[in-house]
PDB file of N, CA and C in Angstrom:
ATOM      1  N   UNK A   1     -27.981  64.766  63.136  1.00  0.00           N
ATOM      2  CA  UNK A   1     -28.450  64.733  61.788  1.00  0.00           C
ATOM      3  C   UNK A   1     -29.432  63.599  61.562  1.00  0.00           C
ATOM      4  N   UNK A   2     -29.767  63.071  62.288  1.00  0.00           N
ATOM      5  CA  UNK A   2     -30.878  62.099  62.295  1.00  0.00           C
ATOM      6  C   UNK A   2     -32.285  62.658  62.551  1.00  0.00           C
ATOM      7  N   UNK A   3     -33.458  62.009  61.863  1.00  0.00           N
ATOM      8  CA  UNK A   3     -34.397  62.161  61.748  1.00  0.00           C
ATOM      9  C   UNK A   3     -35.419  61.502  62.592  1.00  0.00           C
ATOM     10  N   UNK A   4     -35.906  62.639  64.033  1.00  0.00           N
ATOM     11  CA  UNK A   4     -36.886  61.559  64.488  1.00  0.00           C
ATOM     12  C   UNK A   4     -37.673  61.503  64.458  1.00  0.00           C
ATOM     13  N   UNK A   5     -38.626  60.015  65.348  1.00  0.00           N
ATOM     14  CA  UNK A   5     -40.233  59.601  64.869  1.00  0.00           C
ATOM     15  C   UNK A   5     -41.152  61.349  64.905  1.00  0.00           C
ATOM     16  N   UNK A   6     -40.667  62.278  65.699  1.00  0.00           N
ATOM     17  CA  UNK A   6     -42.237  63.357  65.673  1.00  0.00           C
ATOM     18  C   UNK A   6     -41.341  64.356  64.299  1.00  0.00           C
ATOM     19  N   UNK A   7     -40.017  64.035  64.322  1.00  0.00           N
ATOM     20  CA  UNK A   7     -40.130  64.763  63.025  1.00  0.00           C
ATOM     21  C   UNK A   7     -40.498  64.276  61.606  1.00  0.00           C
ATOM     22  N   UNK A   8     -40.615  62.899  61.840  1.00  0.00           N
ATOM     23  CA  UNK A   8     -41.357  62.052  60.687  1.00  0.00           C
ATOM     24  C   UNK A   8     -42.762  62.396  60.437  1.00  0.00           C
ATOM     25  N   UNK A   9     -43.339  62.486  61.678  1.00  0.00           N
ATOM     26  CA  UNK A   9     -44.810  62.913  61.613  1.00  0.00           C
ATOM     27  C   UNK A   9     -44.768  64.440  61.132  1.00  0.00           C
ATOM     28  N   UNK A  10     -44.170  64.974  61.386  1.00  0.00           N
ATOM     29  CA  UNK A  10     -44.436  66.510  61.148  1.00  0.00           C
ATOM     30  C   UNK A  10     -44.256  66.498  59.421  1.00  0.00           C
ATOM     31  N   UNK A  11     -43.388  65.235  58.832  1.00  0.00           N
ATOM     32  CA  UNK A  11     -42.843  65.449  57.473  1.00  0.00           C
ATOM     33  C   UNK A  11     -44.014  64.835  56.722  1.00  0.00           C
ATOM     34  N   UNK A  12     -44.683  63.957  57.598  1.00  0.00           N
ATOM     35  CA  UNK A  12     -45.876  63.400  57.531  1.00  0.00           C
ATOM     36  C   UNK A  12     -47.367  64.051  57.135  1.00  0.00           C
ATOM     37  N   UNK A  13     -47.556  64.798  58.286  1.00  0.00           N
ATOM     38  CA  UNK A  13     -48.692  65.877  58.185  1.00  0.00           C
ATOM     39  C   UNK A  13     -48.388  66.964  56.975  1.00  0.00           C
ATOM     40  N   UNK A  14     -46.831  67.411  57.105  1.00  0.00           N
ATOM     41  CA  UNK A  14     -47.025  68.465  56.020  1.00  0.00           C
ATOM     42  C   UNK A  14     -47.263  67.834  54.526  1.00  0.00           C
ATOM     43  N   UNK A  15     -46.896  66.659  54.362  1.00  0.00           N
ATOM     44  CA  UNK A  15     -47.173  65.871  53.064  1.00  0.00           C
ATOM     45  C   UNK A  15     -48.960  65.499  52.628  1.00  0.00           C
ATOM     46  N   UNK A  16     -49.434  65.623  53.811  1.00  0.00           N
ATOM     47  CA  UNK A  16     -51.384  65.498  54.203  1.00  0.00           C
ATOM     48  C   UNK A  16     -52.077  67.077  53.907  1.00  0.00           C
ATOM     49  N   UNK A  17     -50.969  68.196  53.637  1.00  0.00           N
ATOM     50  CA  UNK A  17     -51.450  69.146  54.009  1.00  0.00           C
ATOM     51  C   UNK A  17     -53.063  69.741  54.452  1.00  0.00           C
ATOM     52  N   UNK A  18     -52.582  69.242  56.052  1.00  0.00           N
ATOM     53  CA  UNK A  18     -53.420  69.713  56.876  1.00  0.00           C
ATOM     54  C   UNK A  18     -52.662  70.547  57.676  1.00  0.00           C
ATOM     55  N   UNK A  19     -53.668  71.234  58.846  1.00  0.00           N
ATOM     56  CA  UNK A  19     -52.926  72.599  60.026  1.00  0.00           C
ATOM     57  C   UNK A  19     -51.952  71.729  60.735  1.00  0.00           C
ATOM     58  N   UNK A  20     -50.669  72.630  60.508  1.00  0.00           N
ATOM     59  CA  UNK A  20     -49.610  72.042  61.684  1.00  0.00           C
ATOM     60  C   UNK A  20     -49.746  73.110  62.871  1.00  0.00           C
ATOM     61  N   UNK A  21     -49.544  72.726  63.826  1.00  0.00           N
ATOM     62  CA  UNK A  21     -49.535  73.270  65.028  1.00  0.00           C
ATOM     63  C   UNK A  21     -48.117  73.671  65.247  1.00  0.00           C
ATOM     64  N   UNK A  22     -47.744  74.966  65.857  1.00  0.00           N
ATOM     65  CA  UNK A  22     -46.468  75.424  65.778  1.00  0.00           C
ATOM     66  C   UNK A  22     -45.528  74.804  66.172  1.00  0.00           C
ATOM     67  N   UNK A  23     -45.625  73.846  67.649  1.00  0.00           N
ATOM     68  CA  UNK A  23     -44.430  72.866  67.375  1.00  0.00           C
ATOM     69  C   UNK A  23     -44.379  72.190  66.510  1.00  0.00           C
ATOM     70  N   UNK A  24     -45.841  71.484  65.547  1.00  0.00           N
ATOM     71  CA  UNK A  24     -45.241  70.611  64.307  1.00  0.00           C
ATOM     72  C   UNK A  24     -44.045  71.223  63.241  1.00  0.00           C
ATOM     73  N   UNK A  25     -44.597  72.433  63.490  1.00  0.00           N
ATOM     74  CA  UNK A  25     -44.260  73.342  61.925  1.00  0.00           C
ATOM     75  C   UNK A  25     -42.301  73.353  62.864  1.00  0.00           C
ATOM     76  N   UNK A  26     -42.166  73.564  64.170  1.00  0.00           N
ATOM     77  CA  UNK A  26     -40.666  73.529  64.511  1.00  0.00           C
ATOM     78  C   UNK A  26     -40.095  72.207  64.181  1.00  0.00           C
ATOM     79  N   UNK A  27     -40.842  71.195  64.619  1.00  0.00           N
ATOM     80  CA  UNK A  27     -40.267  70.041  64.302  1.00  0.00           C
ATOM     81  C   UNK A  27     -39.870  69.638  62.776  1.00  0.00           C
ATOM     82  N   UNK A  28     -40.762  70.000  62.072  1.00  0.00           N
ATOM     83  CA  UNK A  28     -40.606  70.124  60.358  1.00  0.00           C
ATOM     84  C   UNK A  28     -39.488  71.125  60.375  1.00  0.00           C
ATOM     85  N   UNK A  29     -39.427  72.082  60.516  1.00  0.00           N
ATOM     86  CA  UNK A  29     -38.184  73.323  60.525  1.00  0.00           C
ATOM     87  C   UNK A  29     -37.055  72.156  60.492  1.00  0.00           C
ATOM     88  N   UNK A  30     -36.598  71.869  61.667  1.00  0.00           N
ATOM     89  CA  UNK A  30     -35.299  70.803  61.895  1.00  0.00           C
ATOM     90  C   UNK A  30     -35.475  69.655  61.051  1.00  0.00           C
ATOM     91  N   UNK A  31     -36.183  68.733  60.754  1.00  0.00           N
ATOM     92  CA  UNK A  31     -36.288  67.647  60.026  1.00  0.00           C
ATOM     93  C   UNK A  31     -35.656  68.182  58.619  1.00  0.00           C
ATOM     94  N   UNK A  32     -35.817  69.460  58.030  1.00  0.00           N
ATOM     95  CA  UNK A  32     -35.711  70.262  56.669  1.00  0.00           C
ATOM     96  C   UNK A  32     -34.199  70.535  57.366  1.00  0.00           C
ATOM     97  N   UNK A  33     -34.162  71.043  58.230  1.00  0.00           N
ATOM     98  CA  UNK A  33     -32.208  71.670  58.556  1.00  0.00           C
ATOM     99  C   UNK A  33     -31.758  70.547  58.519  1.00  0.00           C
ATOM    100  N   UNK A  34     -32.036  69.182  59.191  1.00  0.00           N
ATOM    101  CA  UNK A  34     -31.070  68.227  59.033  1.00  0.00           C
ATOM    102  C   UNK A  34     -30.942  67.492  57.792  1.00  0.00           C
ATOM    103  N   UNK A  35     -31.815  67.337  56.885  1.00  0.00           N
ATOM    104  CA  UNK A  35     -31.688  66.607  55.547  1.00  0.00           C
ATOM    105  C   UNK A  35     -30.923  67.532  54.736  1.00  0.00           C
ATOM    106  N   UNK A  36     -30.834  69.200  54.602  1.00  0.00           N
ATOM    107  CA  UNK A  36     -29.773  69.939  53.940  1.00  0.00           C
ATOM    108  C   UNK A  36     -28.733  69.525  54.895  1.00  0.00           C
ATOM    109  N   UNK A  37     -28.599  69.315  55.955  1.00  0.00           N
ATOM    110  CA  UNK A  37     -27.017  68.940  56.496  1.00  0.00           C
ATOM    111  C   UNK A  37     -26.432  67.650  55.743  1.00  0.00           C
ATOM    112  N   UNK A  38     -27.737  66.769  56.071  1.00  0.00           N
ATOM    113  CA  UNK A  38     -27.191  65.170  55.313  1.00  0.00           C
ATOM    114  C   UNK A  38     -26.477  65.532  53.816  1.00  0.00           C
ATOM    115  N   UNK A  39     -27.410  66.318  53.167  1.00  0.00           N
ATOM    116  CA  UNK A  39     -26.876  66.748  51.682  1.00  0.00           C
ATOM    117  C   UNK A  39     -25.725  67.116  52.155  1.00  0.00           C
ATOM    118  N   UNK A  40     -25.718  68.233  52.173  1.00  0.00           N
ATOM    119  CA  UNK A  40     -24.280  69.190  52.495  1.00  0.00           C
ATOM    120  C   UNK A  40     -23.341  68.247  52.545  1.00  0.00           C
ATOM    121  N   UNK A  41     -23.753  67.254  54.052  1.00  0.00           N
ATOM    122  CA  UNK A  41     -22.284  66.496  54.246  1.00  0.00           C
ATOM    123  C   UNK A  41     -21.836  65.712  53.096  1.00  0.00           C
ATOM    124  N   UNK A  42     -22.688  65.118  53.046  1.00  0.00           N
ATOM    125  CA  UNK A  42     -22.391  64.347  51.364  1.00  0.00           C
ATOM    126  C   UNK A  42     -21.579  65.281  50.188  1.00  0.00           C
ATOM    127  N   UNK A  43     -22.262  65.978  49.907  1.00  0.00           N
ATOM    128  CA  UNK A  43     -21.392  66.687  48.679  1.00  0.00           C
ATOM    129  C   UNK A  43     -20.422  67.330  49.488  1.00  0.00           C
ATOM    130  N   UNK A  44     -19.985  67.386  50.787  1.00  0.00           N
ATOM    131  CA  UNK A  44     -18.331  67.704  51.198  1.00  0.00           C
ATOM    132  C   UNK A  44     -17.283  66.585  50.902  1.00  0.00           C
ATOM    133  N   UNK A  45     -18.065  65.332  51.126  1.00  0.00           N
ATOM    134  CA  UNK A  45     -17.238  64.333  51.486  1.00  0.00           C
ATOM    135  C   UNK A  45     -17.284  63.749  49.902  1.00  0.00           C
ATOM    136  N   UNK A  46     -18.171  63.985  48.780  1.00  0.00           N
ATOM    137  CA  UNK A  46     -17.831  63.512  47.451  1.00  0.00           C
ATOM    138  C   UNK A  46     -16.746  64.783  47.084  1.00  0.00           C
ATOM    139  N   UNK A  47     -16.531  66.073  47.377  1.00  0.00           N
ATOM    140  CA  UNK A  47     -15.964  66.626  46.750  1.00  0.00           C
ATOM    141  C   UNK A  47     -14.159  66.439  47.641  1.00  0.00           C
ATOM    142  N   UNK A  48     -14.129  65.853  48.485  1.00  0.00           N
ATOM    143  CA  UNK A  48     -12.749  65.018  49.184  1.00  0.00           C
ATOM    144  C   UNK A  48     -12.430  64.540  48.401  1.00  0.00           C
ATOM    145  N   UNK A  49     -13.550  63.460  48.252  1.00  0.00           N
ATOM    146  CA  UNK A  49     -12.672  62.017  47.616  1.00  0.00           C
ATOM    147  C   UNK A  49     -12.568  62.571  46.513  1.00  0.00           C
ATOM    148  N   UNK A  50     -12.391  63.409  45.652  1.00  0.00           N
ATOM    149  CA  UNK A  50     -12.266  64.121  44.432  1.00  0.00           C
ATOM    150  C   UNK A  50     -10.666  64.584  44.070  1.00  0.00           C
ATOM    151  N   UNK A  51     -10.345  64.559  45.564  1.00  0.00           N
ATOM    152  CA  UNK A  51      -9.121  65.283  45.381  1.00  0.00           C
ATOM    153  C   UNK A  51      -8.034  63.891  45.550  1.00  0.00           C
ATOM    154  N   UNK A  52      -6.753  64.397  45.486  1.00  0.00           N
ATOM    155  CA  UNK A  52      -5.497  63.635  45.335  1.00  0.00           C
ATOM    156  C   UNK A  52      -5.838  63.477  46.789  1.00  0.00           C
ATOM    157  N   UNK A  53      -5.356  62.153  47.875  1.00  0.00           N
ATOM    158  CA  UNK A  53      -5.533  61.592  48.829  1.00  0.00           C
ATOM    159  C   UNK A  53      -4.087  62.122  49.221  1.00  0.00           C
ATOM    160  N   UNK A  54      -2.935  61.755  49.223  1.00  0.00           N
ATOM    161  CA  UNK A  54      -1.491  62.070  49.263  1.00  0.00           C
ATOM    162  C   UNK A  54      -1.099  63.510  49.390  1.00  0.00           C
ATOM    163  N   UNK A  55      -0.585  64.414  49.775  1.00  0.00           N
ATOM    164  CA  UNK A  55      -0.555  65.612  49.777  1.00  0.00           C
ATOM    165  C   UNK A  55       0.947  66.054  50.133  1.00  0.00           C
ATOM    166  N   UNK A  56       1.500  64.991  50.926  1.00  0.00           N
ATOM    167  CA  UNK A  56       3.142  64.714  51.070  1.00  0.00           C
ATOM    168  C   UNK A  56       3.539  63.519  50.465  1.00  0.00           C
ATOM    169  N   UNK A  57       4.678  62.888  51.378  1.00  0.00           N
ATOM    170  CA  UNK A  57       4.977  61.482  51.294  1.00  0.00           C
ATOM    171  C   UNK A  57       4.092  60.767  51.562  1.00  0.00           C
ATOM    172  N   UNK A  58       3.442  60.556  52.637  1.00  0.00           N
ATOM    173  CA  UNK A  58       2.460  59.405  53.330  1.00  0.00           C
ATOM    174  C   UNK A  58       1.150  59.614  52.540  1.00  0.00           C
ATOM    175  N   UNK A  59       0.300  58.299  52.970  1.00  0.00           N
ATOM    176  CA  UNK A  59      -0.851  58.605  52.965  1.00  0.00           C
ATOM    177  C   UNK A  59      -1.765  58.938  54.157  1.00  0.00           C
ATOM    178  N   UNK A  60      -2.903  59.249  54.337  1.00  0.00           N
ATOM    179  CA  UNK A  60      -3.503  59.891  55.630  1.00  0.00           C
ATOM    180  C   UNK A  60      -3.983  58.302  56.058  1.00  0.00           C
ATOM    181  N   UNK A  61      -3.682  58.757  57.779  1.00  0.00           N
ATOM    182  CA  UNK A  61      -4.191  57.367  58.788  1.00  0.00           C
ATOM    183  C   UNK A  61      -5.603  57.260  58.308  1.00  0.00           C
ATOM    184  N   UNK A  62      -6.217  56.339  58.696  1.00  0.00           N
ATOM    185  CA  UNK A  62      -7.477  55.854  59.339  1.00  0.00           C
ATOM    186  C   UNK A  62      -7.763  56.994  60.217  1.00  0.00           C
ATOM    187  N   UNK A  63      -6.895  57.703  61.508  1.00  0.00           N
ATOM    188  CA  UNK A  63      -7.793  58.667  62.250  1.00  0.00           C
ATOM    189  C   UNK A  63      -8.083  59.985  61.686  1.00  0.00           C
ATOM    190  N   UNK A  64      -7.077  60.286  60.508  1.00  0.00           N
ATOM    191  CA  UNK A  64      -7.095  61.644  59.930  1.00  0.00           C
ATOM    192  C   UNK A  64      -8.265  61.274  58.958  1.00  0.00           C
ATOM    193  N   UNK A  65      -8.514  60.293  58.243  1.00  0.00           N
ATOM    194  CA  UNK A  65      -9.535  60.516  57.818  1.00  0.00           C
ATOM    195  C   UNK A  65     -10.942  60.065  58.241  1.00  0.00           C
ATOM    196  N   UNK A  66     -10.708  59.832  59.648  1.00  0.00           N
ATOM    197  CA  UNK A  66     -12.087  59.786  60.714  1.00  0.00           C
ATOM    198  C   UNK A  66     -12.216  61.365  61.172  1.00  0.00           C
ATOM    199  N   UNK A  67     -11.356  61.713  61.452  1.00  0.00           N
ATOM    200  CA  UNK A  67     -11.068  62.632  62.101  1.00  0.00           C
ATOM    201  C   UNK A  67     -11.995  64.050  60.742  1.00  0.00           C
ATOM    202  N   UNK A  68     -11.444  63.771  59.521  1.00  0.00           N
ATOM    203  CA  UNK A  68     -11.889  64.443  58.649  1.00  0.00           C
ATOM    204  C   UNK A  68     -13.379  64.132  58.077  1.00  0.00           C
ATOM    205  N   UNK A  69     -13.553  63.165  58.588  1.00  0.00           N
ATOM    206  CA  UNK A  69     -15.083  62.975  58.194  1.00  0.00           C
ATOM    207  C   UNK A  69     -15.949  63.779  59.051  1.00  0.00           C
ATOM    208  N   UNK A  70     -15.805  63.332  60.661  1.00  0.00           N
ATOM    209  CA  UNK A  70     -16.258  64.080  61.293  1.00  0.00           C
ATOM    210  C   UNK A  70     -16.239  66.103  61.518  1.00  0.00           C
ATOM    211  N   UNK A  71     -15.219  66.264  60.986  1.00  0.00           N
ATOM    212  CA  UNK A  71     -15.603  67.873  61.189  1.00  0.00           C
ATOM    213  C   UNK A  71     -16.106  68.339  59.825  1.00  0.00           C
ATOM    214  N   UNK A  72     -16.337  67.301  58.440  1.00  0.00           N
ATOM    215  CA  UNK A  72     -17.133  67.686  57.402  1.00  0.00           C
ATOM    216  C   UNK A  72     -18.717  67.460  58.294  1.00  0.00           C
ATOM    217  N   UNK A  73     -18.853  66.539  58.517  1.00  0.00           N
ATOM    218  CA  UNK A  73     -20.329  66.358  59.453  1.00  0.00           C
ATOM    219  C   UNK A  73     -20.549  67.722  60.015  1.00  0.00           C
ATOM    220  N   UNK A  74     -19.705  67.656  61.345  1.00  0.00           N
ATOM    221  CA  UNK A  74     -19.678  69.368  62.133  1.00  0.00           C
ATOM    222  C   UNK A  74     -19.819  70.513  61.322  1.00  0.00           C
ATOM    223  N   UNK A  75     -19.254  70.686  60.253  1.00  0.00           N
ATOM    224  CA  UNK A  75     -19.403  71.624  59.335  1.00  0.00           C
ATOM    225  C   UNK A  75     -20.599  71.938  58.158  1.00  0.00           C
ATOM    226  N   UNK A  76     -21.061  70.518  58.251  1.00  0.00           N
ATOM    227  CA  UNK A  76     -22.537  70.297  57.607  1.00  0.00           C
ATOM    228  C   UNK A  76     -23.883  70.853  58.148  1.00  0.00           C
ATOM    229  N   UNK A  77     -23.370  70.188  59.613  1.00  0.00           N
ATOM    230  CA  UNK A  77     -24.426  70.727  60.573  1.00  0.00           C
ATOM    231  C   UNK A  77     -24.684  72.392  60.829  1.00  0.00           C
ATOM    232  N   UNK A  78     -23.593  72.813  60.750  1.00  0.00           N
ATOM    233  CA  UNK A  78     -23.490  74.377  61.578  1.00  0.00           C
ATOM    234  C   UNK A  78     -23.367  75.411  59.769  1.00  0.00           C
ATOM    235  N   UNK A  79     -23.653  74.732  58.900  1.00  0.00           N
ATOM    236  CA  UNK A  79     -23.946  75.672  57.416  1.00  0.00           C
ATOM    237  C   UNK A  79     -25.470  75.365  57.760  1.00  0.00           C
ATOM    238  N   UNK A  80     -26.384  74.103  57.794  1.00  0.00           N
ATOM    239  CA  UNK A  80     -27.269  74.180  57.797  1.00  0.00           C
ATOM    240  C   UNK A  80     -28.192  74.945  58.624  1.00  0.00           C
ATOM    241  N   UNK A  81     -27.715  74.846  59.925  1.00  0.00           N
ATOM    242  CA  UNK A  81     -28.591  75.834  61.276  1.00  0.00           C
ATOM    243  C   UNK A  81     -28.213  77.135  60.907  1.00  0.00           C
ATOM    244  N   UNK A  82     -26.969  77.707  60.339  1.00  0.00           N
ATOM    245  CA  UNK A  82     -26.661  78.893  60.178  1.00  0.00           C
ATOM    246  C   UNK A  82     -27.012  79.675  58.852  1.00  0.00           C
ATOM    247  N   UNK A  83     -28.002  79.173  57.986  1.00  0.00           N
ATOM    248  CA  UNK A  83     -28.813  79.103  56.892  1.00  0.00           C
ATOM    249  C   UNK A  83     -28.462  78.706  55.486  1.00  0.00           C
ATOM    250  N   UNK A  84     -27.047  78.272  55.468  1.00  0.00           N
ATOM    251  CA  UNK A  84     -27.069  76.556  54.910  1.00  0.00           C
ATOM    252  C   UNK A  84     -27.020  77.709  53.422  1.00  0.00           C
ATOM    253  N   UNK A  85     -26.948  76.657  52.852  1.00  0.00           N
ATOM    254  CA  UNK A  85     -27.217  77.006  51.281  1.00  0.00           C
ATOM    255  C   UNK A  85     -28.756  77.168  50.902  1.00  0.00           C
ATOM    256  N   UNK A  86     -29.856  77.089  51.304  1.00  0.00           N
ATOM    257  CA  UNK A  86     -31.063  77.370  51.334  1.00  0.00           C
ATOM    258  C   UNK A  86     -31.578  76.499  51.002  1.00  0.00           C
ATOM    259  N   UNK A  87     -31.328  75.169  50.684  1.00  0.00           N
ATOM    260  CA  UNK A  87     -32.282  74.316  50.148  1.00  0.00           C
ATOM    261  C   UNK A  87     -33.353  73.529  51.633  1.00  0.00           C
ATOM    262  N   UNK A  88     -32.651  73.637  52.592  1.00  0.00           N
ATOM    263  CA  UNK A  88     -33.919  73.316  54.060  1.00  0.00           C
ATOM    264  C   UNK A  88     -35.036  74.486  53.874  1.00  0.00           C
ATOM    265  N   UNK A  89     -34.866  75.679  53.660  1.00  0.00           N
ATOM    266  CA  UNK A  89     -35.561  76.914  53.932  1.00  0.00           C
ATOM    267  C   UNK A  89     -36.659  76.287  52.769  1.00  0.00           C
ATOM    268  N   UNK A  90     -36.370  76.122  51.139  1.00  0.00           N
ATOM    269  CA  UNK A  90     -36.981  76.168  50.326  1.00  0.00           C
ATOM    270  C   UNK A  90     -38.229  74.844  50.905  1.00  0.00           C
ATOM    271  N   UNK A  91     -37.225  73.939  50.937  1.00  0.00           N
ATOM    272  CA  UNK A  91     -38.030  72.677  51.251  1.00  0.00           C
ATOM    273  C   UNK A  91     -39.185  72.911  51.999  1.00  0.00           C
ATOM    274  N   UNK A  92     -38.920  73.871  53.261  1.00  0.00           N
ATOM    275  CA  UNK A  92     -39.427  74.199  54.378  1.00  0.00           C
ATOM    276  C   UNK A  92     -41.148  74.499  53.896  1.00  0.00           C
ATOM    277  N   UNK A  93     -40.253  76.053  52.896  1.00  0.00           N
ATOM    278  CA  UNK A  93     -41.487  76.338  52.285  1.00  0.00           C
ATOM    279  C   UNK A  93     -42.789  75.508  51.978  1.00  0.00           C
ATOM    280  N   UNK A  94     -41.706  75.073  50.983  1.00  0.00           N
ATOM    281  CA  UNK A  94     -43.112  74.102  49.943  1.00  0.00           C
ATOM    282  C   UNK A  94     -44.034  73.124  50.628  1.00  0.00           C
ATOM    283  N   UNK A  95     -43.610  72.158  52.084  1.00  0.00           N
ATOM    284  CA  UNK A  95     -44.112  71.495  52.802  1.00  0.00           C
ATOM    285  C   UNK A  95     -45.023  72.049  53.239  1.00  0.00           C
ATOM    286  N   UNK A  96     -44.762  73.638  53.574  1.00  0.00           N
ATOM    287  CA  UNK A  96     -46.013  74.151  54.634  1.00  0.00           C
ATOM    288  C   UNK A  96     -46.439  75.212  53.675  1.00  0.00           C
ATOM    289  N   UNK A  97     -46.374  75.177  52.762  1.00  0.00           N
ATOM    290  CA  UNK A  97     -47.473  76.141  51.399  1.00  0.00           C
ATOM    291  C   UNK A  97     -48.941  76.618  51.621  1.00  0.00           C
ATOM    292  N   UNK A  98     -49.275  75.002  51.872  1.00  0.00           N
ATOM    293  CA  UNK A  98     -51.053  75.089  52.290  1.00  0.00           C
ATOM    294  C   UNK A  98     -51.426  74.944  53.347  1.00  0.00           C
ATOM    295  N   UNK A  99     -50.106  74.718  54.510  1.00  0.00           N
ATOM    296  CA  UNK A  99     -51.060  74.782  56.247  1.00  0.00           C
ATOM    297  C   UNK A  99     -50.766  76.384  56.780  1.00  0.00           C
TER     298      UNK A  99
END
């Protein structure tokens, strides 16, 4: 879910709108899937902490809720590649409108 330097440039150029060249326009593709993942994960993990923490007696370890962070991540990732709630697609769009 990180953003790298040629997908910066690609987020770059499409913001210049000038011609992206088809790997730019792939590299922009993913730069757009991973920032709806970043979202996504976020509003999984605000809508957690939303809820009652306690669910029995105990409260959850440190690993259950490492453990639960990480497969909201995993689950962020694989809505987004798998077409996500659409906001990468839209984004996608509008970046490459005029190349």
């Amino acid at each position: 879910m990180e953003i790298s330097p040629e997908q910066m440039l690609a987020l770059t150029k499409a913001g210049q709108q000038t011609k992206m060249s088809p790997q730019e326009k792939e590299q922009l593709r993913k730069a757009c899937n991973d920032f709806e993942a970043l979202l996504t994960k976020q509003m999984l993990s605000t809508m957690r902490e939303s809820t009652f923490e306690t669910e029995g007696l105990f409260e959850k370890s440190y690993g259950e809720k490492l453990f639960q962070s990480m497969a909201d991540q995993e689950m962020a990732e694989r809505m987004a590649t798998g077409g996500g709630i659409g906001f990468g697609d839209m984004l996608f769009q509008q970046l490459t409108k005029n190349s």
